[in-house]
N, C-alpha and C. Protein backbone atom coordinates (compact mmCIF):
# COMPACT_ATOMS: atom_id res chain seq x y z
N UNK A 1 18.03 8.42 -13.03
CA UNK A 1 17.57 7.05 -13.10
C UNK A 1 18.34 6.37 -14.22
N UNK A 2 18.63 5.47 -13.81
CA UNK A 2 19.69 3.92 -14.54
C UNK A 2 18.64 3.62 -16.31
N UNK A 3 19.41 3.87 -16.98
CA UNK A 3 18.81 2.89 -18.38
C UNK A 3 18.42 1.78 -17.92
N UNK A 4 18.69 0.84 -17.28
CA UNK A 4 18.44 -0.52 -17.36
C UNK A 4 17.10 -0.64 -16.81
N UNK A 5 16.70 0.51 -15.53
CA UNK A 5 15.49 1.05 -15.09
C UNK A 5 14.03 1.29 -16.24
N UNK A 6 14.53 2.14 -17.08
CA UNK A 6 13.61 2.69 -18.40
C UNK A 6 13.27 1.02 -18.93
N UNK A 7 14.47 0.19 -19.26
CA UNK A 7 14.44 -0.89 -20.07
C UNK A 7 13.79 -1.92 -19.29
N UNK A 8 13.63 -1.52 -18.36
CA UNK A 8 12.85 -3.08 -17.25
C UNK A 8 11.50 -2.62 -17.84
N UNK A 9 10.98 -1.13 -17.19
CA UNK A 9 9.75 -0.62 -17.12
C UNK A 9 9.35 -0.77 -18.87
N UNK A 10 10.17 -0.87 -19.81
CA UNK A 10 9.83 -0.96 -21.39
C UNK A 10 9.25 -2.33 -21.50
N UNK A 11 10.08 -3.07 -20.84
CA UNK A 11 9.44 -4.46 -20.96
C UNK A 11 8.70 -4.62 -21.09
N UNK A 12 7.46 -4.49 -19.80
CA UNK A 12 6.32 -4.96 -19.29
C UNK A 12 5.41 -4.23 -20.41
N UNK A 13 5.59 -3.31 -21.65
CA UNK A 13 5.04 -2.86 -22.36
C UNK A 13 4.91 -1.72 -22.92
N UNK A 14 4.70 -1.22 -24.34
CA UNK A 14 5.03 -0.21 -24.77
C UNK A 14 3.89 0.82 -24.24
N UNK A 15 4.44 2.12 -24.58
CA UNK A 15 3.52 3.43 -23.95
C UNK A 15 3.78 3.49 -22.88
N UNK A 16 4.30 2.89 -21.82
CA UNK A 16 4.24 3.24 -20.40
C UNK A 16 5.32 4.54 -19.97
N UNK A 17 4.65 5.54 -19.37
CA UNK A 17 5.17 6.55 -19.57
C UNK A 17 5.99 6.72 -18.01
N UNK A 18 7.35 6.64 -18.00
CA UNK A 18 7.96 6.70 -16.40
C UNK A 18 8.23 8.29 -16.19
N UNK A 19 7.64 8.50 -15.04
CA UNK A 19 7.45 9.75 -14.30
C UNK A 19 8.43 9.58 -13.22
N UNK A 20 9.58 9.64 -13.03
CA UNK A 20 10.71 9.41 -12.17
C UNK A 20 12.00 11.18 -12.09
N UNK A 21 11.67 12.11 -11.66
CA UNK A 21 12.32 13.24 -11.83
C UNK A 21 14.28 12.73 -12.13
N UNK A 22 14.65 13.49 -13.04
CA UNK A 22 15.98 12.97 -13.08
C UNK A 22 17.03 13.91 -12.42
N UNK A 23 17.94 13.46 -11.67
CA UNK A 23 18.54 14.38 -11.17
C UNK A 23 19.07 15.50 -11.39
N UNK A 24 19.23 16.57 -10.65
CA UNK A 24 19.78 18.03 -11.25
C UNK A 24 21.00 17.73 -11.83
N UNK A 25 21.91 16.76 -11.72
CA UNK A 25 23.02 16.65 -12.50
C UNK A 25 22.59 15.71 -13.80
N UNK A 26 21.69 15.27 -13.85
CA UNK A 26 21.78 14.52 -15.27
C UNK A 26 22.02 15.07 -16.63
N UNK A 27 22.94 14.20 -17.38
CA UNK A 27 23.00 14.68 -19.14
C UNK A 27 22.07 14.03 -19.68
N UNK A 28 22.07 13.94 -20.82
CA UNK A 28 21.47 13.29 -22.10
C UNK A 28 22.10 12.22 -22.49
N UNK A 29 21.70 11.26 -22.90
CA UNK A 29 22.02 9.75 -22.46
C UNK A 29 23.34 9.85 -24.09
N UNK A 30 22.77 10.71 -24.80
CA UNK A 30 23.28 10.58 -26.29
C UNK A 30 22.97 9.65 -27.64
N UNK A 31 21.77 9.25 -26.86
CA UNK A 31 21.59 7.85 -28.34
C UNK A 31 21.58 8.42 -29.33
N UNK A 32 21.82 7.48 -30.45
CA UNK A 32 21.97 7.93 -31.68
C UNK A 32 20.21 7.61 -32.69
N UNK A 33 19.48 6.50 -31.78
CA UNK A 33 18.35 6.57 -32.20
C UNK A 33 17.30 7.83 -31.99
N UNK A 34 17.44 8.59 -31.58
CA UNK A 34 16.76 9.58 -31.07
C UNK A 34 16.32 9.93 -29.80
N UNK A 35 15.60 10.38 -28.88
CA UNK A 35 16.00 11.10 -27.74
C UNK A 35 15.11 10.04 -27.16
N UNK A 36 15.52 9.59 -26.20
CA UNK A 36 14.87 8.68 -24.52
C UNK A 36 13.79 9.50 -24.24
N UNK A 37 12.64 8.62 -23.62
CA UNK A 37 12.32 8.81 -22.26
C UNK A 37 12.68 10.39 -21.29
N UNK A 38 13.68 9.63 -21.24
CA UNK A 38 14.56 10.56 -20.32
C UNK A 38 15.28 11.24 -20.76
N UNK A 39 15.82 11.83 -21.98
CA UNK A 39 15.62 12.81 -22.64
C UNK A 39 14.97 13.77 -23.04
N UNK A 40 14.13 13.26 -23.45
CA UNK A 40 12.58 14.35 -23.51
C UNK A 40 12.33 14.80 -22.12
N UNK A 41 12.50 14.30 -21.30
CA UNK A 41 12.08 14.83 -19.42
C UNK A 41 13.01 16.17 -19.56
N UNK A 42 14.36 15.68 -19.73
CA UNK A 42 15.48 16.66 -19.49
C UNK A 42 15.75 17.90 -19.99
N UNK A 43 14.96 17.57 -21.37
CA UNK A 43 14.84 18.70 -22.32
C UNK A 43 13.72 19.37 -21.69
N UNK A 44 12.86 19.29 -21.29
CA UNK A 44 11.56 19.75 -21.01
C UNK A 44 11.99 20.73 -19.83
N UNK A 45 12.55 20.03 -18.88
CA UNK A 45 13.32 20.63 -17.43
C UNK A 45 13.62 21.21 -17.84
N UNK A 46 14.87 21.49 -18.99
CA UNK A 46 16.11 22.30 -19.22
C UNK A 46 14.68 23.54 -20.30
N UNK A 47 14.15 23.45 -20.64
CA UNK A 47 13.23 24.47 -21.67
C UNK A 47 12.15 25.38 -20.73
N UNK A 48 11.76 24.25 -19.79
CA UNK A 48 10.68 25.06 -19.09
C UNK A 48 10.65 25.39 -17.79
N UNK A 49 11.38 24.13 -17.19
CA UNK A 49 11.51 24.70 -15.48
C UNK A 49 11.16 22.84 -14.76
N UNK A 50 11.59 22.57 -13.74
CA UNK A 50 11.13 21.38 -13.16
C UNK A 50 9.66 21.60 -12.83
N UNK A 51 8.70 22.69 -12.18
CA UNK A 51 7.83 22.88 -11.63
C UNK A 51 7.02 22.58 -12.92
N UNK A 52 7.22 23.50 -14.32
CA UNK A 52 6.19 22.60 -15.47
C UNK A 52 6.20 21.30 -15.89
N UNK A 53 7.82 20.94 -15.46
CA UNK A 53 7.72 19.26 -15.78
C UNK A 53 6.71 18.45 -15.31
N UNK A 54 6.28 18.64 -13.83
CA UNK A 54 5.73 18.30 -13.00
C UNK A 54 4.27 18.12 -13.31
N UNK A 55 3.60 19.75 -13.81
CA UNK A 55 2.49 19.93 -13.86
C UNK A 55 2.27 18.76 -15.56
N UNK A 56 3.30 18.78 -16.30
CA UNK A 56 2.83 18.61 -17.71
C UNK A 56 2.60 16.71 -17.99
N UNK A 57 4.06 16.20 -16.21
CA UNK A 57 3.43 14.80 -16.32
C UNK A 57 2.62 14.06 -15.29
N UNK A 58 1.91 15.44 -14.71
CA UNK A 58 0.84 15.04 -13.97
C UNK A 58 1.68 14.09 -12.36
N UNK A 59 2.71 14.69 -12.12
CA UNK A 59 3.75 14.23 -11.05
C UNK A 59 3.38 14.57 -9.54
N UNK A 60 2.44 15.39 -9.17
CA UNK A 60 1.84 15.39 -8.52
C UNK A 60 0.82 14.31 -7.77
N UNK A 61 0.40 13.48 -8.56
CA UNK A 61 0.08 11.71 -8.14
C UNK A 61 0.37 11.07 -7.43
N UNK A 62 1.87 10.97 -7.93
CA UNK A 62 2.56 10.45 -7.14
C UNK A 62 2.51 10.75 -5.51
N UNK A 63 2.30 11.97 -5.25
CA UNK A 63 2.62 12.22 -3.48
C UNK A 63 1.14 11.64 -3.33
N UNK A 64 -0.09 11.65 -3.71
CA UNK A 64 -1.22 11.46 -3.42
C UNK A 64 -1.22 10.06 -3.01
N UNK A 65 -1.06 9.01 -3.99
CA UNK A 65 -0.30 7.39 -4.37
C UNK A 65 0.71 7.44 -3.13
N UNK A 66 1.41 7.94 -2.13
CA UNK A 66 2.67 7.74 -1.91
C UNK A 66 1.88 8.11 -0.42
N UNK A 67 0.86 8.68 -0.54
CA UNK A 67 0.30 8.95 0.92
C UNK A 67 -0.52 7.68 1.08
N UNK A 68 -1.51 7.61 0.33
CA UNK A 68 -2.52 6.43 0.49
C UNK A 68 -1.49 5.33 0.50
N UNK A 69 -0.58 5.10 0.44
CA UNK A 69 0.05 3.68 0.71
C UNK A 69 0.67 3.97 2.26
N UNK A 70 0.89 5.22 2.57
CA UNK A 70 1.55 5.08 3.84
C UNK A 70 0.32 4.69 4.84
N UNK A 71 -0.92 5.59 4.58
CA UNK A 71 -2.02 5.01 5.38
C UNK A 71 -2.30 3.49 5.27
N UNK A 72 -2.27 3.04 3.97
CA UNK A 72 -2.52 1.82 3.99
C UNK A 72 -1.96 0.74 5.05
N UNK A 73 -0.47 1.13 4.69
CA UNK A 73 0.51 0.33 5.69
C UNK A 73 0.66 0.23 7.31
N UNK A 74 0.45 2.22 7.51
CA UNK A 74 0.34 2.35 8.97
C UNK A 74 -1.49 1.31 9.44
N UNK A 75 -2.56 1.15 8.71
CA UNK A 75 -3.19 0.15 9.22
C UNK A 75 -3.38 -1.36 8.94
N UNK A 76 -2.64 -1.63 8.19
CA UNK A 76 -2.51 -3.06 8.05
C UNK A 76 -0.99 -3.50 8.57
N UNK A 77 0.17 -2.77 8.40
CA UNK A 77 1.34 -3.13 8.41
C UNK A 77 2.05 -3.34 7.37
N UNK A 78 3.25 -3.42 7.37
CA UNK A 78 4.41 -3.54 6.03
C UNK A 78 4.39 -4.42 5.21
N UNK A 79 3.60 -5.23 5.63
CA UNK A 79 3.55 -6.83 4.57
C UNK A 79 2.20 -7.77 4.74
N UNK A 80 2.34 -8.33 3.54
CA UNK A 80 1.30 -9.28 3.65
C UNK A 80 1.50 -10.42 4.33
N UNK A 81 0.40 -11.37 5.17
CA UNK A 81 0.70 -11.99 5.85
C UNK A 81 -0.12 -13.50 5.53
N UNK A 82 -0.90 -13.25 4.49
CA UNK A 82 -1.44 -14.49 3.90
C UNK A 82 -0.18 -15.28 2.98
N UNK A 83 0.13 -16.25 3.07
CA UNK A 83 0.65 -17.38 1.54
C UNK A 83 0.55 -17.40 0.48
N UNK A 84 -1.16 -17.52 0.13
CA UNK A 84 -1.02 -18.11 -1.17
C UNK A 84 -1.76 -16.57 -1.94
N UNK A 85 -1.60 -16.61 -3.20
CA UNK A 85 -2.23 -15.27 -3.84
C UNK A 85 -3.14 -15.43 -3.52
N UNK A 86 -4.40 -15.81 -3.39
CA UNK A 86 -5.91 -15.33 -3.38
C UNK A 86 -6.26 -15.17 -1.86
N UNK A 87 -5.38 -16.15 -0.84
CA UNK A 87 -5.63 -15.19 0.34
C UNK A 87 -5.11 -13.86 0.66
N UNK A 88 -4.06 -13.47 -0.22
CA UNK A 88 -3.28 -12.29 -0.46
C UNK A 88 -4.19 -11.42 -1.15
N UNK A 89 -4.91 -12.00 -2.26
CA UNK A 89 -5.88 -10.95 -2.60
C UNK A 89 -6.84 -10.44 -1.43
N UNK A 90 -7.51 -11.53 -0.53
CA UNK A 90 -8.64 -10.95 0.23
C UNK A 90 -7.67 -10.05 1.06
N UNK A 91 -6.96 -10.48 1.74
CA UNK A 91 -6.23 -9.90 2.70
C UNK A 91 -5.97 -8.32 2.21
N UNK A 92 -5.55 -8.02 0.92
CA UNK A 92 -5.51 -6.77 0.59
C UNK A 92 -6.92 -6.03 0.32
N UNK A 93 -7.69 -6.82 0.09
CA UNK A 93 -9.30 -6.28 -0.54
C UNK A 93 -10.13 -5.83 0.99
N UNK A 94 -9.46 -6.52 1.92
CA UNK A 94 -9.93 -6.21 3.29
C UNK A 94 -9.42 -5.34 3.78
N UNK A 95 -8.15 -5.20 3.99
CA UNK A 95 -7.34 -3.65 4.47
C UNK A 95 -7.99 -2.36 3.73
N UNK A 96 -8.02 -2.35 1.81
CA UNK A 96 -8.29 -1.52 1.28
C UNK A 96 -9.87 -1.30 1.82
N UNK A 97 -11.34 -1.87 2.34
CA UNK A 97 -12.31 -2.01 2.46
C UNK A 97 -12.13 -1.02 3.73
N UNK A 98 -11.37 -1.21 5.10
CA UNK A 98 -11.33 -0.85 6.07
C UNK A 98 -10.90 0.39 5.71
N UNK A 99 -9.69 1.14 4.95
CA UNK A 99 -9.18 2.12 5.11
C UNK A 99 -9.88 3.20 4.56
N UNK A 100 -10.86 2.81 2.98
CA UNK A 100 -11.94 3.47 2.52
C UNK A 100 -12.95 3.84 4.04
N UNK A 101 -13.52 2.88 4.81
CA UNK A 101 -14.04 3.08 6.10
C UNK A 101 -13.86 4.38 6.93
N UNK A 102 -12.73 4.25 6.90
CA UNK A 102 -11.94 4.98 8.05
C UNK A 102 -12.23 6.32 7.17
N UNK A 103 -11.32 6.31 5.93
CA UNK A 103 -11.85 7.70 5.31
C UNK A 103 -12.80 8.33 5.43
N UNK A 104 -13.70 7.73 4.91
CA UNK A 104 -15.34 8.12 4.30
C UNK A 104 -15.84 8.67 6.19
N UNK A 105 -15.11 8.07 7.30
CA UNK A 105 -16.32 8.51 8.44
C UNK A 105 -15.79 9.70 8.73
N UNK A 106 -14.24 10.41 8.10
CA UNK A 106 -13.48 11.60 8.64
C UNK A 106 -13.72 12.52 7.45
N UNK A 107 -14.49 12.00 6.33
CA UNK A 107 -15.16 13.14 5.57
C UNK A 107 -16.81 13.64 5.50
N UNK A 108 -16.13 14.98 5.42
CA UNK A 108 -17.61 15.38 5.68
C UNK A 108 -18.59 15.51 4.88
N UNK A 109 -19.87 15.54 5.12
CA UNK A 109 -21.25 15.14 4.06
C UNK A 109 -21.78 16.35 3.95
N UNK A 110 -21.53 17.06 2.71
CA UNK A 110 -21.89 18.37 3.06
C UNK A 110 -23.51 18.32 1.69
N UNK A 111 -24.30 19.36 1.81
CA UNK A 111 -25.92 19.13 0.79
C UNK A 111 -25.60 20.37 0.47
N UNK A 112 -26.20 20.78 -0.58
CA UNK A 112 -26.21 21.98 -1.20
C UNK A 112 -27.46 22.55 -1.17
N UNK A 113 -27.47 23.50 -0.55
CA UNK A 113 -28.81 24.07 -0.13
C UNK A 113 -29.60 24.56 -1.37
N UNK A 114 -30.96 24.68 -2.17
CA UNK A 114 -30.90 25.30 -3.66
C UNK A 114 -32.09 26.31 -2.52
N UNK A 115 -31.71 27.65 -3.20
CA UNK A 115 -32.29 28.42 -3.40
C UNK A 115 -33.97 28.86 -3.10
N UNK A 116 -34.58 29.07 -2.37
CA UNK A 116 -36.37 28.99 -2.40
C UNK A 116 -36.58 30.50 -2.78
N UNK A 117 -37.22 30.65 -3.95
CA UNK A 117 -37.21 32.18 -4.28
C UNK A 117 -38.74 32.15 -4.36
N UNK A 118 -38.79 33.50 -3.37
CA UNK A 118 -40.49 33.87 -2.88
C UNK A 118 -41.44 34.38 -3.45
């Protein structure tokens, strides 16, 4: 991933931590202020393994996040179709309402039986 990438996502505010895997060919950027972002990722990769990178920045989310949007989309479609923001808000508050729906009737309701001791 591009510096200018890190520096957009810095913008919008400090602490934000980018979880973006860096490629198997990436170096170390070399700053002289001390180590990036994406430095510290690389080092971590290069010390522990990609699979702990994963577990240590909680990167696993992402596929979870990356599914629920595909459902989202496969029932509403690729785009919004309201104008102005606040019909854009309902419009999304309604898809998200329906797709919770859809979930909740394909999960199952299970009770926990307690115990009757005689």
């Amino acid at each position: 991933m591009a510096a200018p990438t890190y520096e957009t996502i810095a913008a919008h505010g400090d602490g934000i931590e980018v979880v973006v895997p860096p490629r198997s060919t990436a170096v170390p950027s070399g700053e002289l202020d001390g180590p990036t972002q994406r430095d510290r990722h690389l080092q971590m990769i290069t010390e522990r393994g990609r699979l702990a990178w994963q577990v240590a920045t909680n990167y696993g989310q992402r596929s979870l996040v990356e599914t629920t949007m595909g459902r989202y989309k496969a029932l509403t479609g690729p785009r919004l179709r309201a104008r102005s923001l606040a019909a854009q808000q309902t419009e999304a508050a309604i898809g998200v309402a329906a797709l919770n729906r859809m979930l909740a009737a394909g999960r199952p309701k299970s009770v926990r039986c307690q115990r009757v001791i005689a």
